[in-house]
N, C-alpha and C. Protein backbone atom coordinates (compact mmCIF):
# COMPACT_ATOMS: atom_id res chain seq x y z
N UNK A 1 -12.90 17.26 -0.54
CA UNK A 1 -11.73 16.62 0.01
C UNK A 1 -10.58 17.64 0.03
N UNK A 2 -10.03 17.92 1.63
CA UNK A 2 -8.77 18.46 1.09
C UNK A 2 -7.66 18.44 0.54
N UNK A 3 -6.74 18.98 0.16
CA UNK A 3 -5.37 18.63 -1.07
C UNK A 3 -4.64 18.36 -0.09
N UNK A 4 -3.90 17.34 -0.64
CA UNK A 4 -3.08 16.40 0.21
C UNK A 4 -3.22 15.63 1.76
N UNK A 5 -4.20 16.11 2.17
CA UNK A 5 -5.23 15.03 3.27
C UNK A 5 -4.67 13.64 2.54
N UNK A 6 -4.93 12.55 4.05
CA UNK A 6 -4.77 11.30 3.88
C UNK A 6 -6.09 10.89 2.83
N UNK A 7 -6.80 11.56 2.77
CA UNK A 7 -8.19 10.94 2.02
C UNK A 7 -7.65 10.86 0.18
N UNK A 8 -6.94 12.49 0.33
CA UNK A 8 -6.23 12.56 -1.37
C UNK A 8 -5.01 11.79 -1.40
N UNK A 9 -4.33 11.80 -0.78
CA UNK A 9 -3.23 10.50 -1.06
C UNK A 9 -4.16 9.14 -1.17
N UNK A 10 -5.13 8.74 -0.42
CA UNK A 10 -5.63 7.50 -0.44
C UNK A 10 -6.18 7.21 -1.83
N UNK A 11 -6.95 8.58 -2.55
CA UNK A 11 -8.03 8.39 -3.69
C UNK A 11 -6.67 8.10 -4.52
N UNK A 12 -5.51 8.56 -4.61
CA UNK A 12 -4.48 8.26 -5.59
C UNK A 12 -4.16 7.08 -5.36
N UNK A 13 -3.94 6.05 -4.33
CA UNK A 13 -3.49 4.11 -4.01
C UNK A 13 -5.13 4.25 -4.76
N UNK A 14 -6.16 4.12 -4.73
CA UNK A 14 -7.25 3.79 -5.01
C UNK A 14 -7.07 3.80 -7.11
N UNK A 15 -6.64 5.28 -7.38
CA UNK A 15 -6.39 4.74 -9.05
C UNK A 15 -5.56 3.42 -9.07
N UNK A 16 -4.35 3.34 -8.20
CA UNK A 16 -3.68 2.17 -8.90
C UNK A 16 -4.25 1.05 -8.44
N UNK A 17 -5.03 0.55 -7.47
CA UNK A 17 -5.88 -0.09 -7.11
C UNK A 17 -6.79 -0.79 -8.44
N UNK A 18 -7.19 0.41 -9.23
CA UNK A 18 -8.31 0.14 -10.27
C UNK A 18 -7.36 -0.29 -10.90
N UNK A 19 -6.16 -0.07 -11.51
CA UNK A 19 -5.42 -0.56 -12.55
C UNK A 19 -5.14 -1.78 -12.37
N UNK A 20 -4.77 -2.15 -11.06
CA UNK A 20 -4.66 -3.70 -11.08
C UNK A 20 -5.82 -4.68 -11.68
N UNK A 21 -6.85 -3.70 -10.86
CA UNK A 21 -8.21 -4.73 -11.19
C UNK A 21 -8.58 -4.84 -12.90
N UNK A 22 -7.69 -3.41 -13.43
CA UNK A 22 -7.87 -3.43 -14.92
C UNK A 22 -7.16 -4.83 -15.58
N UNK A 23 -5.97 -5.05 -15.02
CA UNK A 23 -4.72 -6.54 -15.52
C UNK A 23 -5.37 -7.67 -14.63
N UNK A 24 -6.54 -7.83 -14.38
CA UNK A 24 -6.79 -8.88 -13.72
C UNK A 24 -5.51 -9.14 -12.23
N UNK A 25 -5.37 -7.82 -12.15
CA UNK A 25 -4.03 -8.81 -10.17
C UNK A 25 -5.04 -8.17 -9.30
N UNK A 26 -5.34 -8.89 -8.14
CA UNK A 26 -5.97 -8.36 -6.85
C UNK A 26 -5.44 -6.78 -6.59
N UNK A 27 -6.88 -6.40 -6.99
CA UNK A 27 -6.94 -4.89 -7.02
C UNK A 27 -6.70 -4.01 -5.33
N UNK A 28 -5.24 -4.05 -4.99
CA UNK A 28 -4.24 -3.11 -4.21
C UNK A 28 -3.52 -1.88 -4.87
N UNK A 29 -3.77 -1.10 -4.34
CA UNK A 29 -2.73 -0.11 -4.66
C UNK A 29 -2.26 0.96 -3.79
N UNK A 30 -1.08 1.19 -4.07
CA UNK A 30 -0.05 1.69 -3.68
C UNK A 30 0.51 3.39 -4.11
N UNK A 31 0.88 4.55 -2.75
CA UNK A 31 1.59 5.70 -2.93
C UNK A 31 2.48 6.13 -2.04
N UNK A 32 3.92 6.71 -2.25
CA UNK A 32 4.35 7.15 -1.75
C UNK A 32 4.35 8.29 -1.70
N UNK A 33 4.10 9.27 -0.76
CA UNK A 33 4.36 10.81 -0.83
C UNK A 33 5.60 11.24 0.28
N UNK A 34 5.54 12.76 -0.20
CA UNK A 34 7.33 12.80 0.58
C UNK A 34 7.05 14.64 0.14
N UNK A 35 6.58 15.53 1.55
CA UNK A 35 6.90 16.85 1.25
C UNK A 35 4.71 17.41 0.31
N UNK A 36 4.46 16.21 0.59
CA UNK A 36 2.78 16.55 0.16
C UNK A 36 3.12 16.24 -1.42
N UNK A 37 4.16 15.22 -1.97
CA UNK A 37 4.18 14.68 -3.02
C UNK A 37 4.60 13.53 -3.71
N UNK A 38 3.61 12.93 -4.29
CA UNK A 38 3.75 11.59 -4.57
C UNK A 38 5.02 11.04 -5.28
N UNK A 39 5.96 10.59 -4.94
CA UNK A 39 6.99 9.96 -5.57
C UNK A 39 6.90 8.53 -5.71
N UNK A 40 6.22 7.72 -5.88
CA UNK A 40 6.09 6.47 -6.27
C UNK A 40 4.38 5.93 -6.15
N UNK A 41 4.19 5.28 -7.59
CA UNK A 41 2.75 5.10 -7.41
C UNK A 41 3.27 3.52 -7.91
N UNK A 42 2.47 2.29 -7.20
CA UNK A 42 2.49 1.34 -7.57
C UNK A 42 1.09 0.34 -7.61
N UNK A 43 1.05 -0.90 -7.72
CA UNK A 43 0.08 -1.36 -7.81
C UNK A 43 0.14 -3.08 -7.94
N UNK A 44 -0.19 -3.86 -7.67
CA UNK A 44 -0.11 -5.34 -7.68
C UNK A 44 0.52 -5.76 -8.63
N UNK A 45 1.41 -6.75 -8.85
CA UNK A 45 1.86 -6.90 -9.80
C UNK A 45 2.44 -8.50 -10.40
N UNK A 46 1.65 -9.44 -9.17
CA UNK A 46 1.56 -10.55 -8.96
C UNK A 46 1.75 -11.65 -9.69
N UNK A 47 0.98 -11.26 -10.95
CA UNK A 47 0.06 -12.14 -11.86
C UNK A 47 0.88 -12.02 -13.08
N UNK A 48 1.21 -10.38 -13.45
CA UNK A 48 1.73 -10.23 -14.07
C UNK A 48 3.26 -10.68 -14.62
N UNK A 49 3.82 -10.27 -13.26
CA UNK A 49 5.52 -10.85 -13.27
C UNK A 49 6.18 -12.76 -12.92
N UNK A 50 4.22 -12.91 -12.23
CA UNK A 50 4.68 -14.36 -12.07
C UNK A 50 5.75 -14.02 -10.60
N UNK A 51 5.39 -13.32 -9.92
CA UNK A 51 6.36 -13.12 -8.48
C UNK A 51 5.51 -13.01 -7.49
N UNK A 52 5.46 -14.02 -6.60
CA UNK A 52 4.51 -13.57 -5.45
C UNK A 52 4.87 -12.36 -3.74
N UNK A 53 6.09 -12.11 -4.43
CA UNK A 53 6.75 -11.05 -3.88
C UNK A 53 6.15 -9.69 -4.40
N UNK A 54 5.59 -9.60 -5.64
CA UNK A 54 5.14 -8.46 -6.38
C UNK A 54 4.22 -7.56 -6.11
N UNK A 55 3.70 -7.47 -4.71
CA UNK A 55 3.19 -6.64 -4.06
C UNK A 55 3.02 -4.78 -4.34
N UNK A 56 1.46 -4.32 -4.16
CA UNK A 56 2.43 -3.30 -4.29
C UNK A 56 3.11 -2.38 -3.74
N UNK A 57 3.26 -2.47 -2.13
CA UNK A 57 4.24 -1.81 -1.31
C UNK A 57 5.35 -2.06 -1.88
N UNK A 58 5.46 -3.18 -2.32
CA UNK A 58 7.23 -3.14 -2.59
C UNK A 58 7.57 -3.06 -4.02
N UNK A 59 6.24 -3.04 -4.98
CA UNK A 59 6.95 -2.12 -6.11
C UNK A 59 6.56 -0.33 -5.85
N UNK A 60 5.90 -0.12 -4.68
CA UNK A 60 6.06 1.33 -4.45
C UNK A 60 7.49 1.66 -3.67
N UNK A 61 8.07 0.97 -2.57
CA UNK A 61 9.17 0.83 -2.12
C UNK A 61 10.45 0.85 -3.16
N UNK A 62 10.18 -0.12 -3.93
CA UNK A 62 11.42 0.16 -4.95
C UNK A 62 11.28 1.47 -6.07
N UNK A 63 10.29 1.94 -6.14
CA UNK A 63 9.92 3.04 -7.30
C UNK A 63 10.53 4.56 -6.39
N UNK A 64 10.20 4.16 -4.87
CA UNK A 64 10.17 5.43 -4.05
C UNK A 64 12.05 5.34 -4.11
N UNK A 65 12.55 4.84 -3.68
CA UNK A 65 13.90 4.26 -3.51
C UNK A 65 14.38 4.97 -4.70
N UNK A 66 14.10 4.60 -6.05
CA UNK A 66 14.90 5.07 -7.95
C UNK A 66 14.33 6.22 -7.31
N UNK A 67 13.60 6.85 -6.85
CA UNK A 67 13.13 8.26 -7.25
C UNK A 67 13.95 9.40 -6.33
N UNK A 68 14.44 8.70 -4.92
CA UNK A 68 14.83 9.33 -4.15
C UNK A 68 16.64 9.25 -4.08
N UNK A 69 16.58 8.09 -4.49
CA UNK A 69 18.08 8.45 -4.69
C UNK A 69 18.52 7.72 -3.52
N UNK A 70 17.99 6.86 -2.44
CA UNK A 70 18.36 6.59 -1.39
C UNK A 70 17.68 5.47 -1.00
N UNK A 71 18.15 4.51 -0.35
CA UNK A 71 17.33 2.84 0.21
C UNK A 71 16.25 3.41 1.34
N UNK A 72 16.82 4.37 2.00
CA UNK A 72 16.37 4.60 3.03
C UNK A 72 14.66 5.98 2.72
N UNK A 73 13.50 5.50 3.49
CA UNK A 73 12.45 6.68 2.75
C UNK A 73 11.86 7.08 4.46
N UNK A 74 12.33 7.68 4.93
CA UNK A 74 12.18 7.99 6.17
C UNK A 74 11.84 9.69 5.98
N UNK A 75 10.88 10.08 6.91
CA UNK A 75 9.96 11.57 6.41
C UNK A 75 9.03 11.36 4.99
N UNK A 76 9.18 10.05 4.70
CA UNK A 76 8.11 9.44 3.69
C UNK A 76 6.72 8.94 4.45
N UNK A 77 5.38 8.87 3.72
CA UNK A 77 4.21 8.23 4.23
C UNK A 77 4.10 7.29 2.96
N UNK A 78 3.77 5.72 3.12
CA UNK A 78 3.07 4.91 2.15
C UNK A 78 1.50 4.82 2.05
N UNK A 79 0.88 4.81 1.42
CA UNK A 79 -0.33 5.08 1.22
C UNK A 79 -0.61 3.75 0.86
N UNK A 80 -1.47 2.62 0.76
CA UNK A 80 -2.08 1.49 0.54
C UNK A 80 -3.51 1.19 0.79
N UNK A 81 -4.26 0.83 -0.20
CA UNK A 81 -5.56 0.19 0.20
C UNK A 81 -5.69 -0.91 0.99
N UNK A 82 -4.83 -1.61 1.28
CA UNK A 82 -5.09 -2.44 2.07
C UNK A 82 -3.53 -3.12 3.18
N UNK A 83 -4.31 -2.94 4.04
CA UNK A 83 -3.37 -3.38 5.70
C UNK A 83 -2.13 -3.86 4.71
N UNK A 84 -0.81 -4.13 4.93
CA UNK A 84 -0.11 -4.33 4.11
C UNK A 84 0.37 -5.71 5.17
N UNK A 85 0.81 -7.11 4.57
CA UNK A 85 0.92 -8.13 5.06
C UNK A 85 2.41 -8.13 5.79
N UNK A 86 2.69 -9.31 6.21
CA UNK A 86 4.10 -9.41 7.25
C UNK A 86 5.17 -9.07 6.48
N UNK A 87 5.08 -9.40 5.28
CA UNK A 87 6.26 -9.15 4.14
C UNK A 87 6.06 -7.92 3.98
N UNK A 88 5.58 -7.11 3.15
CA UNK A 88 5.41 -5.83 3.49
C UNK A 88 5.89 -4.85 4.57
N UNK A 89 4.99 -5.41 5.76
CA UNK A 89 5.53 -4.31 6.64
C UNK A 89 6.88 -4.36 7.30
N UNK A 90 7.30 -5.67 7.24
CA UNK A 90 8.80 -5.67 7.55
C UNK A 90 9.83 -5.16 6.22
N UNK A 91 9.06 -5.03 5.15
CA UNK A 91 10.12 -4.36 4.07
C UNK A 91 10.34 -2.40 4.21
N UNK A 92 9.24 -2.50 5.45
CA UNK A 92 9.00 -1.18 5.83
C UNK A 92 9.93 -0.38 6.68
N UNK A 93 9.96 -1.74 7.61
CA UNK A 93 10.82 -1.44 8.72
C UNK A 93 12.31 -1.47 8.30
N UNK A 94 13.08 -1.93 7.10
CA UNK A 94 14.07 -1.54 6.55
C UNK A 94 14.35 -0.78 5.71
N UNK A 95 13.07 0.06 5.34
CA UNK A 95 13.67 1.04 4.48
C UNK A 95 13.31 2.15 5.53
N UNK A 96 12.86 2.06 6.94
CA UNK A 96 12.44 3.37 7.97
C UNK A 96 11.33 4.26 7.42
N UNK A 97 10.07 3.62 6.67
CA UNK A 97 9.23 4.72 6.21
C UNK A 97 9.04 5.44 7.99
N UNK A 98 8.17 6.57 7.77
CA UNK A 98 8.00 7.49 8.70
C UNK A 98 6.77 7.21 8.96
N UNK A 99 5.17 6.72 8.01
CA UNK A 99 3.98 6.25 8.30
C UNK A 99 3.58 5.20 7.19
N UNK A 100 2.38 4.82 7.73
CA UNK A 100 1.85 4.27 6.80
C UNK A 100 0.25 4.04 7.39
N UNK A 101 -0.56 4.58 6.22
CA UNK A 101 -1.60 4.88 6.23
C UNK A 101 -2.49 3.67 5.30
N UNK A 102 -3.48 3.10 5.88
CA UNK A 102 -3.98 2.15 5.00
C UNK A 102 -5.63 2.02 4.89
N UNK A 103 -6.12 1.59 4.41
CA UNK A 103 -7.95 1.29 3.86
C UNK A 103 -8.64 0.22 4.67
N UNK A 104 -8.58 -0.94 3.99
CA UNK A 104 -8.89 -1.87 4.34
C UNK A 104 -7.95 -2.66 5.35
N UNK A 105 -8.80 -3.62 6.47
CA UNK A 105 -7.89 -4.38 7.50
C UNK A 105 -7.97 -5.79 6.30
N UNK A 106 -6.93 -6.60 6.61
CA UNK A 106 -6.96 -7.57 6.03
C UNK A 106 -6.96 -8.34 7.28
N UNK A 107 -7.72 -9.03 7.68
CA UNK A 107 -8.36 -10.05 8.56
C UNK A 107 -7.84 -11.25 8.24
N UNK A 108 -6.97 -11.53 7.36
CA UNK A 108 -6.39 -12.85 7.30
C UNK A 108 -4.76 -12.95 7.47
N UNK A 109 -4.29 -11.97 6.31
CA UNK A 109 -2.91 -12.34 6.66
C UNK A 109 -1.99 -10.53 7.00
N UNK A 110 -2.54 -9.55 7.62
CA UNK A 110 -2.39 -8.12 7.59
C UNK A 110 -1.54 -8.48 9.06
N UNK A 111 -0.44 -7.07 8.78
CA UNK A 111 0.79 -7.57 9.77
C UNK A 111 0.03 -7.16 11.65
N UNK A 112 -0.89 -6.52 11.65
CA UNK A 112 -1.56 -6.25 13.04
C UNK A 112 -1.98 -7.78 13.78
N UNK A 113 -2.20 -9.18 13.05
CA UNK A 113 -2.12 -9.56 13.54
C UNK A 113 -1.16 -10.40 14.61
N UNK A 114 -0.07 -10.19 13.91
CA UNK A 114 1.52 -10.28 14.57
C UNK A 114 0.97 -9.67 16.07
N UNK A 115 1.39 -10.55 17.38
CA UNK A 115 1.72 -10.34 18.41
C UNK A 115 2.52 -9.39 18.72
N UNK A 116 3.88 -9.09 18.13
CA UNK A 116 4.33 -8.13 18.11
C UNK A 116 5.06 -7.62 17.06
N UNK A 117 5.30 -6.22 16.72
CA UNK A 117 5.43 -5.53 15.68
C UNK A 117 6.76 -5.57 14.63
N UNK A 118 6.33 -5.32 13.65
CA UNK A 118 7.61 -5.60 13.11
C UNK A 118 7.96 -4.15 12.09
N UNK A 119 7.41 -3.37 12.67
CA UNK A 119 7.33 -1.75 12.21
C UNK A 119 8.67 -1.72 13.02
N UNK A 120 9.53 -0.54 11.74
CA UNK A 120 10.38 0.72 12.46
C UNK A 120 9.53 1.25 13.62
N UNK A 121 10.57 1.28 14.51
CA UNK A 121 9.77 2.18 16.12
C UNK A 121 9.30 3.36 15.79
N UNK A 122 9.78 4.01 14.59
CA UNK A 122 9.24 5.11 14.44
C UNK A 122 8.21 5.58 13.56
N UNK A 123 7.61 4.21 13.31
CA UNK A 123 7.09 4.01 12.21
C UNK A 123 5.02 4.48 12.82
N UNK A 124 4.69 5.30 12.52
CA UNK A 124 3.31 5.30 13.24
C UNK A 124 2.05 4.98 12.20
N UNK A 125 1.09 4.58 12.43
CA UNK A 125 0.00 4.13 11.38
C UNK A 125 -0.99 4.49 11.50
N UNK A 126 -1.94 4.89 10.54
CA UNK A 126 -3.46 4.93 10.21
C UNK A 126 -4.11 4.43 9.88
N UNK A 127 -5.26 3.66 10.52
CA UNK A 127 -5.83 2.58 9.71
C UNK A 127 -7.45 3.22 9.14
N UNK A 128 -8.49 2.81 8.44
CA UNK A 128 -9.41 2.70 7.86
C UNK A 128 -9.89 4.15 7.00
N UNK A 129 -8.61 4.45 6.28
CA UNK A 129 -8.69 5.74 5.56
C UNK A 129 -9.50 5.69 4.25
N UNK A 130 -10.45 5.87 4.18
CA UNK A 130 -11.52 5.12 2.88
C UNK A 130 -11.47 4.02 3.00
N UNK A 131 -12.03 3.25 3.83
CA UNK A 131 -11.85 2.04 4.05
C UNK A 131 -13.17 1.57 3.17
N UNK A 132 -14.00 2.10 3.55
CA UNK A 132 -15.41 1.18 2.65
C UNK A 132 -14.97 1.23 1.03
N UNK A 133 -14.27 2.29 0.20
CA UNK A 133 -13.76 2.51 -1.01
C UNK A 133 -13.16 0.95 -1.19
N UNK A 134 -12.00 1.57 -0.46
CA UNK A 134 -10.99 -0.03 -0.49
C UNK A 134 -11.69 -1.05 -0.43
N UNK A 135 -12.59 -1.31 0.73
CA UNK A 135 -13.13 -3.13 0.59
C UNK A 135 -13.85 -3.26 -0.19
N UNK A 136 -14.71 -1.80 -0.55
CA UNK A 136 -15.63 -2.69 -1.52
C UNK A 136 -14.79 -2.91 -3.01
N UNK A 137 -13.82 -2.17 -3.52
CA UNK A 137 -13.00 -2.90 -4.96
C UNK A 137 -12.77 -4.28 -4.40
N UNK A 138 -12.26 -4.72 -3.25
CA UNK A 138 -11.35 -5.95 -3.20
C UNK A 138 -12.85 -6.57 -3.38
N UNK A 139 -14.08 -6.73 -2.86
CA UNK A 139 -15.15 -7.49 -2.72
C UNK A 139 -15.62 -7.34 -4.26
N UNK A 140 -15.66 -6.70 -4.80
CA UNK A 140 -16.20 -6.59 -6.44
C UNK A 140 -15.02 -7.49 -7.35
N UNK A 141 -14.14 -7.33 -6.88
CA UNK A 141 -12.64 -8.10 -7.23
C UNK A 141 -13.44 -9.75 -6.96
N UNK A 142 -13.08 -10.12 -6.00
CA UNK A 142 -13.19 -11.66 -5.48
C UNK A 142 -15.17 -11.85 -6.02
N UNK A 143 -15.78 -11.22 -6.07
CA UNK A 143 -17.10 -11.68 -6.41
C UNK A 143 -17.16 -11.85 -7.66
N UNK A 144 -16.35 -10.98 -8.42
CA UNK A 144 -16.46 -11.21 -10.10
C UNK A 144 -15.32 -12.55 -9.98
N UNK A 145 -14.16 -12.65 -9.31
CA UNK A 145 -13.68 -13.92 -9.93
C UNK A 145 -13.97 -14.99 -9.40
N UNK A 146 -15.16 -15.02 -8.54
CA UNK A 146 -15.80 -16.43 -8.26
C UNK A 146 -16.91 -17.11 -9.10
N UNK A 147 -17.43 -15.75 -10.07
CA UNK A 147 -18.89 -16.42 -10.82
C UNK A 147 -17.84 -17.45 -12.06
């Protein structure tokens, strides 16, 4: 794998990914990089805080934000295992990330299904970056908490 390729930013959302699945929250996770370096690593946080806002784009959003010194993360990429939902990507479009690169499609509530977009215009995306990685945690996730 090369250093700092979307694949190595992805394997890094993929640790915090596992950590969620470690606290029992739907194993997502979350990176910001900025310059080929990660300034905010986050991870689900749902269950834990009792907030269904607790996503982890937007505790990577707020981590990237303390780190940068600024609301705004524009020439930033977010890294996520999975499609990031309507809440999400519109928390995107106000802080102006620059990309966002993701794993898994979420086929139920992932903001692509929106008719139309609710991305910064300048906002461009990647979709299925380790994608089989990503679905298969979320599927080992939901299969262990159905037995």
């Amino acid at each position: 794998m090369e250093m700092f390729s979307d694949e190595y930013f992805m394997q890094e959302a993929l640790k915090e990914a596992r950590k969620a699945m470690d606290e029992d929250e739907v194993p997502v996770g979350a990176v910001i990089a900025w310059n080929n370096q990660v300034i905010a690593r986050a991870h689900n946080l749902t269950e834990t805080l009792n907030d269904v806002t607790a996503h982890a784009e937007m505790q990577a959003f707020t981590a990237a934000a303390n780190t940068s010194g600024g609301k705004y993360l524009t020439n930033c990429t977010l890294y996520v295992t999975l499609e990031p939902c309507v809440m999400c990507a519109g928390a995107s479009n106000w802080i102006q990330i620059d990309r966002i690169v993701y794993g898994a499609d979420d086929e139920k509530r992932g903001f692509t299904l929106l008719k139309e977009s609710v991305l910064h215009t300048r906002t461009t995306v990647t979709r299925g970056v380790l994608r089989k990685e990503c679905s298969n945690l979320l599927k080992e996730f939901f299969r262990y908490k159905r037995k």
